[in-house]
N, C-alpha and C. Protein backbone atom coordinates (compact mmCIF):
# COMPACT_ATOMS: atom_id res chain seq x y z
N UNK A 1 7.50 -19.78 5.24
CA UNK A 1 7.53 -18.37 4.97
C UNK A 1 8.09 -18.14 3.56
N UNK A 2 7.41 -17.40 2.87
CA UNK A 2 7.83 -17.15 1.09
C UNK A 2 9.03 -16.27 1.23
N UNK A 3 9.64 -15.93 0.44
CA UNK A 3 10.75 -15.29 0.32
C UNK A 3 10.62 -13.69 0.00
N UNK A 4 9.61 -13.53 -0.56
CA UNK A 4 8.78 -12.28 0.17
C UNK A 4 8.52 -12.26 1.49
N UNK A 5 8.13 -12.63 2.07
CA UNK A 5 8.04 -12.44 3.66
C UNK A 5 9.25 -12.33 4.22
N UNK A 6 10.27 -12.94 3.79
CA UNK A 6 11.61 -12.82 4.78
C UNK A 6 11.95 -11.69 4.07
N UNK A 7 12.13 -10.92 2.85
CA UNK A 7 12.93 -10.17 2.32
C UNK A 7 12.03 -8.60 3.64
N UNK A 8 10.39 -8.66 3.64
CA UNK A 8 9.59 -7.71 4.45
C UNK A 8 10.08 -7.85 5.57
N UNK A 9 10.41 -9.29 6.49
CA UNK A 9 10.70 -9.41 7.45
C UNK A 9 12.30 -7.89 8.18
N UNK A 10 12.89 -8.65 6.75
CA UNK A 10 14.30 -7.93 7.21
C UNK A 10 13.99 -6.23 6.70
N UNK A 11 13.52 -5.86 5.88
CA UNK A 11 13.42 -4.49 5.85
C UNK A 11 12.54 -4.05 6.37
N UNK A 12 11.69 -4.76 7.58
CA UNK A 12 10.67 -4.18 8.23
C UNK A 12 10.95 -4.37 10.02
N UNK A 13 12.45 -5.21 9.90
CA UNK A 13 12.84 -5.11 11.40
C UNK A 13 11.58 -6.39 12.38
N UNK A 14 10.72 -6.92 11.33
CA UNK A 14 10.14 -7.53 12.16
C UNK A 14 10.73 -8.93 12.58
N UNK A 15 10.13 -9.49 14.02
CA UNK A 15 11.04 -10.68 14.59
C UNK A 15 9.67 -11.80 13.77
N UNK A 16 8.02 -11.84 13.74
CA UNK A 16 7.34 -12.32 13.81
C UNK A 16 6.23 -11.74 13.07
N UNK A 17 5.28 -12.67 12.54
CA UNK A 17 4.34 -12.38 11.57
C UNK A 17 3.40 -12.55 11.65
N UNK A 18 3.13 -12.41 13.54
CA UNK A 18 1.74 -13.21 14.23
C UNK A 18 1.02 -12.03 14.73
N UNK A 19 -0.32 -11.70 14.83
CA UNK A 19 -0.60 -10.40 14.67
C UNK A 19 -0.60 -10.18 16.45
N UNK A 20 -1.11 -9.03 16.83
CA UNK A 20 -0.77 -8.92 18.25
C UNK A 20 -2.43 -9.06 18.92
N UNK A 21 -2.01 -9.53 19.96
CA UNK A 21 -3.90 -9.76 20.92
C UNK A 21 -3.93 -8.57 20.83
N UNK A 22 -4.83 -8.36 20.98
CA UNK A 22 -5.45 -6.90 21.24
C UNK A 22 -6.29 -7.16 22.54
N UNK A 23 -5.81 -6.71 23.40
CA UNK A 23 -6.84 -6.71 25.12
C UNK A 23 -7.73 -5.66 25.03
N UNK A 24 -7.27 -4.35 24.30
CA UNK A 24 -8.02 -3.12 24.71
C UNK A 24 -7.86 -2.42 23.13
N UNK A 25 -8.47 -1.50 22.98
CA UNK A 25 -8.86 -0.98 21.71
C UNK A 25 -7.76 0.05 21.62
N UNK A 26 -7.31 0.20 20.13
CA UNK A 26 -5.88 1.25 19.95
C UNK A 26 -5.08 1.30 20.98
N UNK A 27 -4.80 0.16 21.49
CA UNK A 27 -3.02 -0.22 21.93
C UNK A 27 -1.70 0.28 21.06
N UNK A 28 -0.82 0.02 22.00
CA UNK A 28 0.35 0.47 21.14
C UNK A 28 1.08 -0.62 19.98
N UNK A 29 0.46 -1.76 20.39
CA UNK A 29 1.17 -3.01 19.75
C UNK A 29 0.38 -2.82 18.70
N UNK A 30 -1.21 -2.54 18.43
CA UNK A 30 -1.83 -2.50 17.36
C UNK A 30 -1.63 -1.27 16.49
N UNK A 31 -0.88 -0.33 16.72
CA UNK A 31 -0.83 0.68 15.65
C UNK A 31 0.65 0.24 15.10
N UNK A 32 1.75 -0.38 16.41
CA UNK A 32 2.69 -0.69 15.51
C UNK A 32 2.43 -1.76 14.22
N UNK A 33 1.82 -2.53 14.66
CA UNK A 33 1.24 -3.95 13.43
C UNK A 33 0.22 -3.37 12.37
N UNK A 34 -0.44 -1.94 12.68
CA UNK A 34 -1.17 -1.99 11.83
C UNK A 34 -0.29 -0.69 10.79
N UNK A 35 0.95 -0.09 11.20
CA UNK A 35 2.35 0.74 10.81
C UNK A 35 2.44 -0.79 9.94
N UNK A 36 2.98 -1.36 10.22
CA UNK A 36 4.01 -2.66 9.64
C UNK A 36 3.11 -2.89 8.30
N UNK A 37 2.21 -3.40 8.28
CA UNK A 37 1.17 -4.02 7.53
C UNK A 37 0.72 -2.86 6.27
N UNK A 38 0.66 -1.73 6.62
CA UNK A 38 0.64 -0.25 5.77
C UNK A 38 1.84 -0.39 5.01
N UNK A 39 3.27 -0.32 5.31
CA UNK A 39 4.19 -0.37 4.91
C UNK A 39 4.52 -1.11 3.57
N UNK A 40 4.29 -2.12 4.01
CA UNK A 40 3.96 -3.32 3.18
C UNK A 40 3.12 -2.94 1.76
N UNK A 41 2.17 -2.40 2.53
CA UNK A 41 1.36 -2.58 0.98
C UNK A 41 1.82 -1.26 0.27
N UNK A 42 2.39 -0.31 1.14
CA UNK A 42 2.85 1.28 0.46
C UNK A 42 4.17 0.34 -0.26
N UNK A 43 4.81 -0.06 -0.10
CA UNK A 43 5.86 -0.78 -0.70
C UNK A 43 5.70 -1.26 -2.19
N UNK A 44 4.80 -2.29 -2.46
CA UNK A 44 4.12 -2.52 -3.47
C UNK A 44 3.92 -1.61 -4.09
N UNK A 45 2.87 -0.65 -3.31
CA UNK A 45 2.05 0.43 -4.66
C UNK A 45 3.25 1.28 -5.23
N UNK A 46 4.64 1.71 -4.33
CA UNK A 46 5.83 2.43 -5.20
C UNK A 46 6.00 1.32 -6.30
N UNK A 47 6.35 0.06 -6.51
CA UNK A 47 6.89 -0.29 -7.20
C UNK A 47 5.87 -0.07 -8.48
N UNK A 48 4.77 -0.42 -8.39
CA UNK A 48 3.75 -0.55 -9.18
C UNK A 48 3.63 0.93 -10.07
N UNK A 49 3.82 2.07 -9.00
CA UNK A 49 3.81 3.63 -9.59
C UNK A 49 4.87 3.80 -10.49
N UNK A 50 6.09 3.29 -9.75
CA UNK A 50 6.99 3.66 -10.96
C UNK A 50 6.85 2.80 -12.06
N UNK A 51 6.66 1.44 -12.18
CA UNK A 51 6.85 0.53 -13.16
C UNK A 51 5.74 1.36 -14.14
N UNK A 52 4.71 2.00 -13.88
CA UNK A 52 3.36 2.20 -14.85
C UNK A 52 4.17 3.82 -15.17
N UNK A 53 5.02 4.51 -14.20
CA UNK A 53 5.72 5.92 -14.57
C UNK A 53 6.86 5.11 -15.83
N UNK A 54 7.37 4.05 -15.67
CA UNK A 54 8.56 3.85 -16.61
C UNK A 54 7.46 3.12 -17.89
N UNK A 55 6.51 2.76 -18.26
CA UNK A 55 5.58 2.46 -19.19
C UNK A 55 4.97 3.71 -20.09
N UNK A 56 5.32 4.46 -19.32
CA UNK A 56 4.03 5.74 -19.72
C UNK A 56 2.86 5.52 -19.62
N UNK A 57 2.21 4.77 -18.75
CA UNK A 57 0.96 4.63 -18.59
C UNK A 57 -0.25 5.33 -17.15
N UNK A 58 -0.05 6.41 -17.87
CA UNK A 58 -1.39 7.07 -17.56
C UNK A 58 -2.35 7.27 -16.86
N UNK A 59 -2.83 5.64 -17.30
CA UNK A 59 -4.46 5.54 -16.89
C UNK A 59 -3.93 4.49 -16.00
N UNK A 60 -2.74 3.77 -16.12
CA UNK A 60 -2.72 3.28 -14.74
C UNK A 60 -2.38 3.59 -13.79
N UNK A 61 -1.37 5.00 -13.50
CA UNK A 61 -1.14 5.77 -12.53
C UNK A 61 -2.19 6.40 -12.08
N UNK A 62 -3.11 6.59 -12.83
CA UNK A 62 -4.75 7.45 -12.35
C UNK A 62 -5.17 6.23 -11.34
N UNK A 63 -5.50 5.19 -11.79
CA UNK A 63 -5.91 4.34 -11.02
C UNK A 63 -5.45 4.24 -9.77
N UNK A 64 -4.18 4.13 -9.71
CA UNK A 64 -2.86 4.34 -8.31
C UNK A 64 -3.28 5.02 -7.71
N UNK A 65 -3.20 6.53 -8.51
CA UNK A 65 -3.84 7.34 -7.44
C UNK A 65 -4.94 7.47 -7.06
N UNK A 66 -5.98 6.77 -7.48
CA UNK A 66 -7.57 6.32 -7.01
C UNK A 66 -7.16 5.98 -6.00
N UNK A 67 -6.49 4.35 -5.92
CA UNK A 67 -5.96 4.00 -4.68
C UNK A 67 -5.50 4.33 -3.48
N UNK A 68 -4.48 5.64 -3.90
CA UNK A 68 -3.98 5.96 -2.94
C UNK A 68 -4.64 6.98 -2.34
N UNK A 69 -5.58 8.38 -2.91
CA UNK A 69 -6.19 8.78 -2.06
C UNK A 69 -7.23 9.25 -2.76
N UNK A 70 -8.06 8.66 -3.71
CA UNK A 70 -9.39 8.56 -4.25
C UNK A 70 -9.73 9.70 -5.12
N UNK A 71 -8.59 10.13 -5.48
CA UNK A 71 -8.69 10.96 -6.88
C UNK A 71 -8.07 11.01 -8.04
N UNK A 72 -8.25 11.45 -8.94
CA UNK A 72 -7.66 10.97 -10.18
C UNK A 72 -7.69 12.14 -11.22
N UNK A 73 -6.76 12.14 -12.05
CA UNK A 73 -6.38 13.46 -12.82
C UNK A 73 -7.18 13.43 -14.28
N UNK A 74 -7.41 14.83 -14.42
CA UNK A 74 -8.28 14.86 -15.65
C UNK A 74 -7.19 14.86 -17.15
N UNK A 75 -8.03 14.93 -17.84
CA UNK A 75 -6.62 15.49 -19.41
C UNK A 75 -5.62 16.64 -18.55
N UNK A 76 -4.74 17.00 -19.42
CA UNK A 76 -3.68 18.12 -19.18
C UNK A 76 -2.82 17.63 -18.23
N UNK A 77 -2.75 16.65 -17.94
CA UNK A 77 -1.88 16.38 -16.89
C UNK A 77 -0.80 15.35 -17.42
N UNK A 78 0.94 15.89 -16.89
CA UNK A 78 1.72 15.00 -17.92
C UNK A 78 1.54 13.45 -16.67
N UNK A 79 2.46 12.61 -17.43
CA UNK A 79 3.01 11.33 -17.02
C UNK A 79 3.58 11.59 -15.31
N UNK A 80 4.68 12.26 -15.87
CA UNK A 80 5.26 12.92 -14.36
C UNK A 80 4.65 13.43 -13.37
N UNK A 81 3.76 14.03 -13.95
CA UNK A 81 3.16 14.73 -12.93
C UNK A 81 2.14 13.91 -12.07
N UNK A 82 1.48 12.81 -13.07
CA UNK A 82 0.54 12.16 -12.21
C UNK A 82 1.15 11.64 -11.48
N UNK A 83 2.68 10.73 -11.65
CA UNK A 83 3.50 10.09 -10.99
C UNK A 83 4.13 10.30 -9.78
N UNK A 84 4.24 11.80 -10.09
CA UNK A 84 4.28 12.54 -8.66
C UNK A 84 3.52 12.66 -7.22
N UNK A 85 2.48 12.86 -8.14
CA UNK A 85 1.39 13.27 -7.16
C UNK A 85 0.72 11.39 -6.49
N UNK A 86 1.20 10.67 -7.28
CA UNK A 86 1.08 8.75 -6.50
C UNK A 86 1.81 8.91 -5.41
N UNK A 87 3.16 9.25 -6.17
CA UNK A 87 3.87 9.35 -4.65
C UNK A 87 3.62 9.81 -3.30
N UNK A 88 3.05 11.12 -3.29
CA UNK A 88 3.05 11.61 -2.47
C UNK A 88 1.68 11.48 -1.66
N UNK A 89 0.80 11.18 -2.62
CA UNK A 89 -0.28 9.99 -1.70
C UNK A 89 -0.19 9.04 -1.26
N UNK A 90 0.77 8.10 -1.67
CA UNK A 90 0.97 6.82 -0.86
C UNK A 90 1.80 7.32 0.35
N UNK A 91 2.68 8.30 0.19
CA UNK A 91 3.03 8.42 1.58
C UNK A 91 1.92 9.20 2.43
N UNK A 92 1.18 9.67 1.88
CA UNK A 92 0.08 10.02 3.23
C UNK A 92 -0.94 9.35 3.53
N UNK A 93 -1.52 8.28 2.94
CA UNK A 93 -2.70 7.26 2.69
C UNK A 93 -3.04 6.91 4.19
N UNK A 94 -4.08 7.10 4.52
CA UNK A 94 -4.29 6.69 6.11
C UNK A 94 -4.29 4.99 6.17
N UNK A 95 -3.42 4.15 7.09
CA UNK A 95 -4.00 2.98 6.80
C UNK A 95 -5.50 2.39 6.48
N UNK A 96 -6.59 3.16 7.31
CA UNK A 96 -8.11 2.63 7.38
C UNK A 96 -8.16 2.47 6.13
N UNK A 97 -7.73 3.30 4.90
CA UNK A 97 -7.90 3.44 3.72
C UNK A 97 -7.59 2.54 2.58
N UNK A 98 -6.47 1.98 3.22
CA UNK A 98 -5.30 1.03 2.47
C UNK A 98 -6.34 -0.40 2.96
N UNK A 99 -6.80 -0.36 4.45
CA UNK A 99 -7.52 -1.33 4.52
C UNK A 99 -8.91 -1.50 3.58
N UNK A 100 -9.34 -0.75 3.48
CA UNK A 100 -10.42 -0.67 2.34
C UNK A 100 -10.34 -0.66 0.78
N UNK A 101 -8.97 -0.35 0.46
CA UNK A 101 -9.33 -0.52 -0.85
C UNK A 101 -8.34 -1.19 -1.14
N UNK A 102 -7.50 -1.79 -0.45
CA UNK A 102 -6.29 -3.70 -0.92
C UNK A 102 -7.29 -4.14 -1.69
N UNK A 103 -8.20 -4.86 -0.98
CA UNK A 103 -8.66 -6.29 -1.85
C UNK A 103 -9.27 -5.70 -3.21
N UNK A 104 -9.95 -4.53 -3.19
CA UNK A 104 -10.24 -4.08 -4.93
C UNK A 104 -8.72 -4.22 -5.50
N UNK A 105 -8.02 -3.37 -5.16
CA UNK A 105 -6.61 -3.23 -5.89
C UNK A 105 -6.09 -4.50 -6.54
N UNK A 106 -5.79 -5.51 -5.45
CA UNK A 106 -5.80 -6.99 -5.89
C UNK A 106 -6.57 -7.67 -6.85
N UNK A 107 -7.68 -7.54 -6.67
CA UNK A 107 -8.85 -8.14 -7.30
C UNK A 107 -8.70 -7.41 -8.78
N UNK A 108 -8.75 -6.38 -8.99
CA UNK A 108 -8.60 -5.75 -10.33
C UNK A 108 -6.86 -5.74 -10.94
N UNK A 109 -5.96 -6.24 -10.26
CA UNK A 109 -4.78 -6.07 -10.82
C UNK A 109 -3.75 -5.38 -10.93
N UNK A 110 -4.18 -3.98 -10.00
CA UNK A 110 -3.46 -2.86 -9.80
C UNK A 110 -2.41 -3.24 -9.04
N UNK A 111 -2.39 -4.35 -8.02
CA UNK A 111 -1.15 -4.60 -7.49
C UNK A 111 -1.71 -6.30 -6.55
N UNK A 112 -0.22 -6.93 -6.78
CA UNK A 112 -0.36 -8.33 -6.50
C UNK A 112 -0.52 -8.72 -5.06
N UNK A 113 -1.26 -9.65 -4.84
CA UNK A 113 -1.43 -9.91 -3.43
C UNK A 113 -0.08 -10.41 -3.02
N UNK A 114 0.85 -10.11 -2.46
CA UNK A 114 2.08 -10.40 -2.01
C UNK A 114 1.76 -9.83 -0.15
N UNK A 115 1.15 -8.86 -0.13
CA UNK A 115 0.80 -9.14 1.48
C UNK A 115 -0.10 -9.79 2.08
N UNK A 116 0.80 -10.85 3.07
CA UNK A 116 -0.20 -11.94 3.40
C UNK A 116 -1.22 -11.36 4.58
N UNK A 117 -0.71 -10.82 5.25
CA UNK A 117 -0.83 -10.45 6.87
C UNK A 117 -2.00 -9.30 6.61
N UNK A 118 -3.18 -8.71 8.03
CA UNK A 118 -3.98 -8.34 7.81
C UNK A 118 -3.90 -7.19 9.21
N UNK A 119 -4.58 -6.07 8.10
CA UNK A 119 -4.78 -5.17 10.14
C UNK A 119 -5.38 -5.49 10.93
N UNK A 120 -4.96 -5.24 11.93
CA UNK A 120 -5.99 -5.82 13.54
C UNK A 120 -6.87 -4.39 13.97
N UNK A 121 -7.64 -4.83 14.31
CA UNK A 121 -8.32 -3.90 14.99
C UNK A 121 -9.73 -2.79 14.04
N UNK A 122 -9.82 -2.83 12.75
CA UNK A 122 -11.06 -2.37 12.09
C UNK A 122 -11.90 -3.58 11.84
C-alpha cells in the first residue's frame, strides 16, 4: 500500500481497499464505496484548484471547472472568481461524472493518477 493510500485510508476512516460484491444493484455498501472513491478524487481536484488559484492560472482553473461540472468561464471573469466557482462544483459533481471524466483528467494532466481504486457498479 503507497503512502498515499494509507494517508486516504486514515482520512477516509476506511478499514480496506477491496471493493464491495455487489449481489444486487445500488446497495448500500456500493454507494458507500462509490462516496469513498468520489472523495478521493474531489480531494485531488481541491488541491489542484488551489495550486492553479495560487499560480494565477486561469485557463487551468477553466479546465477544473470543465471537470468538475462541464463548464467553463468566458473573458471577464477574475482568477477568484473562477476559483470559486471550482470549488463549489467539486463539491456538487455527481460521482457518475467524476467516473467519466478521471481518466481524461489524468490522461491530459489536470490531475495525477494517485487514485488507485475504481467505482463499482456503472
Amino acid at each position: 500500500m503507497t503512502d498515499n493510500q494509507k494517508i486516504m485510508n486514515h482520512v477516509m476512516g476506511v478499514q480496506s481497499l477491496t471493493p464491495p460484491t455487489v449481489t444486487k444493484p445500488w446497495s448500500k455498501e456500493m454507494y458507500e464505496w462509490n462516496d469513498m472513491v468520489a472523495e478521493q478524487m474531489k480531494a485531488e481536484l481541491r488541491i489542484r484548484i488551489n495550486q492553479a488559484e495560487e499560480m494565477n492560472d486561469i485557463d487551468g482553473l477553466n479546465e477544473l471547472l470543465s471537470i468538475c461540472g462541464g463548464i467553463r468561464c468566458g473573458d471577464g471573469y477574475t482568477v477568484e472568481e473562477v476559483w470559486d466557482m471550482c470549488l463549489q462544483e467539486v463539491d456538487r459533481v455527481p460521482n457518475y461524472w467524476l467516473k467519466d471524466e478521471w481518466g481524461y483528467a489524468v490522461t491530459e494532466g489536470h490531475v495525477s493518477d494517485c487514485v488507485k481504486i475504481d467505482f463499482v457498479g456503472y
